[in-house]
C-alpha atoms as a PDB file:
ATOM      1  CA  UNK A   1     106.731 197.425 153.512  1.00  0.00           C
ATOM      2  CA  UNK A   2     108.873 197.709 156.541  1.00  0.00           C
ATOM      3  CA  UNK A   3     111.240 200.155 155.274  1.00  0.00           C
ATOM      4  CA  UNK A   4     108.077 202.496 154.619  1.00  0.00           C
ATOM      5  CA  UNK A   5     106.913 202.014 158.072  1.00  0.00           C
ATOM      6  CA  UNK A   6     110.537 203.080 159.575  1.00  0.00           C
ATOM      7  CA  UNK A   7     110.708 206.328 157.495  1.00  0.00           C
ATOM      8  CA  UNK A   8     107.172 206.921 158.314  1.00  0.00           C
ATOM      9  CA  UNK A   9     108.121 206.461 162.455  1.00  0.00           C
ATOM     10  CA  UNK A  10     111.438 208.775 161.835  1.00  0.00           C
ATOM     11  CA  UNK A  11     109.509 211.107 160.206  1.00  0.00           C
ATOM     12  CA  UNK A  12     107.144 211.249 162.999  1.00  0.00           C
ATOM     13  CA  UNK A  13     109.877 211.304 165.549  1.00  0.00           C
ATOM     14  CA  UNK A  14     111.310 214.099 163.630  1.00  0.00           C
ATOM     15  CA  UNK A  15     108.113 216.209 163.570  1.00  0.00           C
ATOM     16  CA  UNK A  16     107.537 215.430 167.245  1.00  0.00           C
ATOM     17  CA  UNK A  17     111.018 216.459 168.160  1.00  0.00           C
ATOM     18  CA  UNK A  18     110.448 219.486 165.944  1.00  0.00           C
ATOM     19  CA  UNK A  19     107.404 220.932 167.355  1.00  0.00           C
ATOM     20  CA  UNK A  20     107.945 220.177 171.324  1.00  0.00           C
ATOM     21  CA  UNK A  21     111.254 222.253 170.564  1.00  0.00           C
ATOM     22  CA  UNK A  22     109.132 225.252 169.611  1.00  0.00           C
ATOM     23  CA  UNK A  23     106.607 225.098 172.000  1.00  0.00           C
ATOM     24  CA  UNK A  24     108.062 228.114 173.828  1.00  0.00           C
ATOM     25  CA  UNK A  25     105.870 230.766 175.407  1.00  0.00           C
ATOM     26  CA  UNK A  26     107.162 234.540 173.951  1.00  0.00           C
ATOM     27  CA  UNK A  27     106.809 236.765 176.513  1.00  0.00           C
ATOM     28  CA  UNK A  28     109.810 239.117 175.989  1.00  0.00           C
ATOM     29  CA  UNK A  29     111.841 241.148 173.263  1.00  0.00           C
ATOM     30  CA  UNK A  30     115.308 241.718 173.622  1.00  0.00           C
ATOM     31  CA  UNK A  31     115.718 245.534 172.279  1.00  0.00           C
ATOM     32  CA  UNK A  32     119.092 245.294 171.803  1.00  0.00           C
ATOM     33  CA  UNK A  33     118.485 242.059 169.498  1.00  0.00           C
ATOM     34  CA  UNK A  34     115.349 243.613 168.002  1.00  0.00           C
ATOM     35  CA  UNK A  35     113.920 245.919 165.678  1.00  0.00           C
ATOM     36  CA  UNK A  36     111.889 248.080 164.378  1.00  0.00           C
ATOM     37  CA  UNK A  37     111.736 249.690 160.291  1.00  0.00           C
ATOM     38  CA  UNK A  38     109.849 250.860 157.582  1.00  0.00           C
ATOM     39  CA  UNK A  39     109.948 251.103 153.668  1.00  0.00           C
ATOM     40  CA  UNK A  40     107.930 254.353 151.647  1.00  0.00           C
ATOM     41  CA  UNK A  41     108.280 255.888 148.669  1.00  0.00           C
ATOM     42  CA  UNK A  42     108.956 259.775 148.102  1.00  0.00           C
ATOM     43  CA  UNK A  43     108.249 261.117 144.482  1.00  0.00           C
ATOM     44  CA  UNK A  44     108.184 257.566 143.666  1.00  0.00           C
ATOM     45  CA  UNK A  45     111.602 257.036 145.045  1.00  0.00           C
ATOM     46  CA  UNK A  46     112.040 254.441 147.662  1.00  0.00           C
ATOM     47  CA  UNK A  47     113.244 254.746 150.741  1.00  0.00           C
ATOM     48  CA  UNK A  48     113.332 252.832 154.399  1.00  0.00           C
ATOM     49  CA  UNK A  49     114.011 253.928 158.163  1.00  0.00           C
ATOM     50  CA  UNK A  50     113.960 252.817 161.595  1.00  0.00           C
ATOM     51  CA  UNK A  51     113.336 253.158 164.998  1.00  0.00           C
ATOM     52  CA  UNK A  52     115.996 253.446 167.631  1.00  0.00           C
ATOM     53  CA  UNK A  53     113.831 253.084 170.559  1.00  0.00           C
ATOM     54  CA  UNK A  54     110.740 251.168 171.235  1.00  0.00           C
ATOM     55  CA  UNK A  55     109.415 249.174 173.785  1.00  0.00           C
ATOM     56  CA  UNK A  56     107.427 246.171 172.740  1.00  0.00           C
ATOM     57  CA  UNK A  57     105.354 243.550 174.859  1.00  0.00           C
ATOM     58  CA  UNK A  58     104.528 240.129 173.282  1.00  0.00           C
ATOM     59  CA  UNK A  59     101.871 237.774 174.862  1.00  0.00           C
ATOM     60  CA  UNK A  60     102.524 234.477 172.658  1.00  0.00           C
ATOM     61  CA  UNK A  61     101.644 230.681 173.679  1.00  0.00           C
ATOM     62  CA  UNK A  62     101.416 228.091 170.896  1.00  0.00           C
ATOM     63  CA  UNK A  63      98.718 226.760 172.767  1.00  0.00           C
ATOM     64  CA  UNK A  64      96.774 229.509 172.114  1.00  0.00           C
ATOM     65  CA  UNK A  65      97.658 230.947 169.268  1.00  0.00           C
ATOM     66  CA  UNK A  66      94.086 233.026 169.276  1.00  0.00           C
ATOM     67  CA  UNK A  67      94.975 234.793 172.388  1.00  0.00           C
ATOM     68  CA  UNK A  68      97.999 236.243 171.155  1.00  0.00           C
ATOM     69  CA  UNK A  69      98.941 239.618 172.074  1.00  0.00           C
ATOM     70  CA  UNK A  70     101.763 242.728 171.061  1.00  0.00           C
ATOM     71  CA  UNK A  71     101.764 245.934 172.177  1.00  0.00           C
ATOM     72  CA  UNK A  72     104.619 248.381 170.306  1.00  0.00           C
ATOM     73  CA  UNK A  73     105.264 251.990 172.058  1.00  0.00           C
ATOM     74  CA  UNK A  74     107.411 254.072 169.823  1.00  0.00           C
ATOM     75  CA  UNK A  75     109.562 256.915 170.145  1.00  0.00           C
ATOM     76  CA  UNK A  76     108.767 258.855 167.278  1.00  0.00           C
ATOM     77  CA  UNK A  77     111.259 261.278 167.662  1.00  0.00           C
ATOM     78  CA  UNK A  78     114.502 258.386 167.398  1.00  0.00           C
ATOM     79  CA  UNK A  79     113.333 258.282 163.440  1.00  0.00           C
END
């Protein structure tokens, strides 16, 4: 019985550890880190593309998940 309750503690401990660690608030994105593509088919050939400049705004906090935001302004034209 006592080994159960340590690997039930460490596994608490673990999932503590784990989601304090991602309890980050998101509020920028890094263009030169990010991106933006796409995927379509032409005469049922498939093909993909992306972006070369965007500017994006993110409005994330794992607190409130429901309040979460993103706002994506695209050059079309950098196809």
């Amino acid at each position: 019985m006592t080994s159960m309750y340590v690997k039930y503690l460490a596994l608490m401990g673990l999932f503590l550890v784990t989601s304090s660690a991602s309890a980050i608030e998101f509020t920028q994105v890094l263009n030169d880190k990010s991106s933006i593509s796409f995927g379509y088919k032409q005469m049922n050939v498939p093909l993909d593309g992306k972006f070369k400049k965007f500017v994006a705004q993110i409005d994330f906090d794992p607190a409130k998940p429901e309040a979460a935001q993103a706002k994506f302004d695209i050059t079309i034209a950098s196809i």
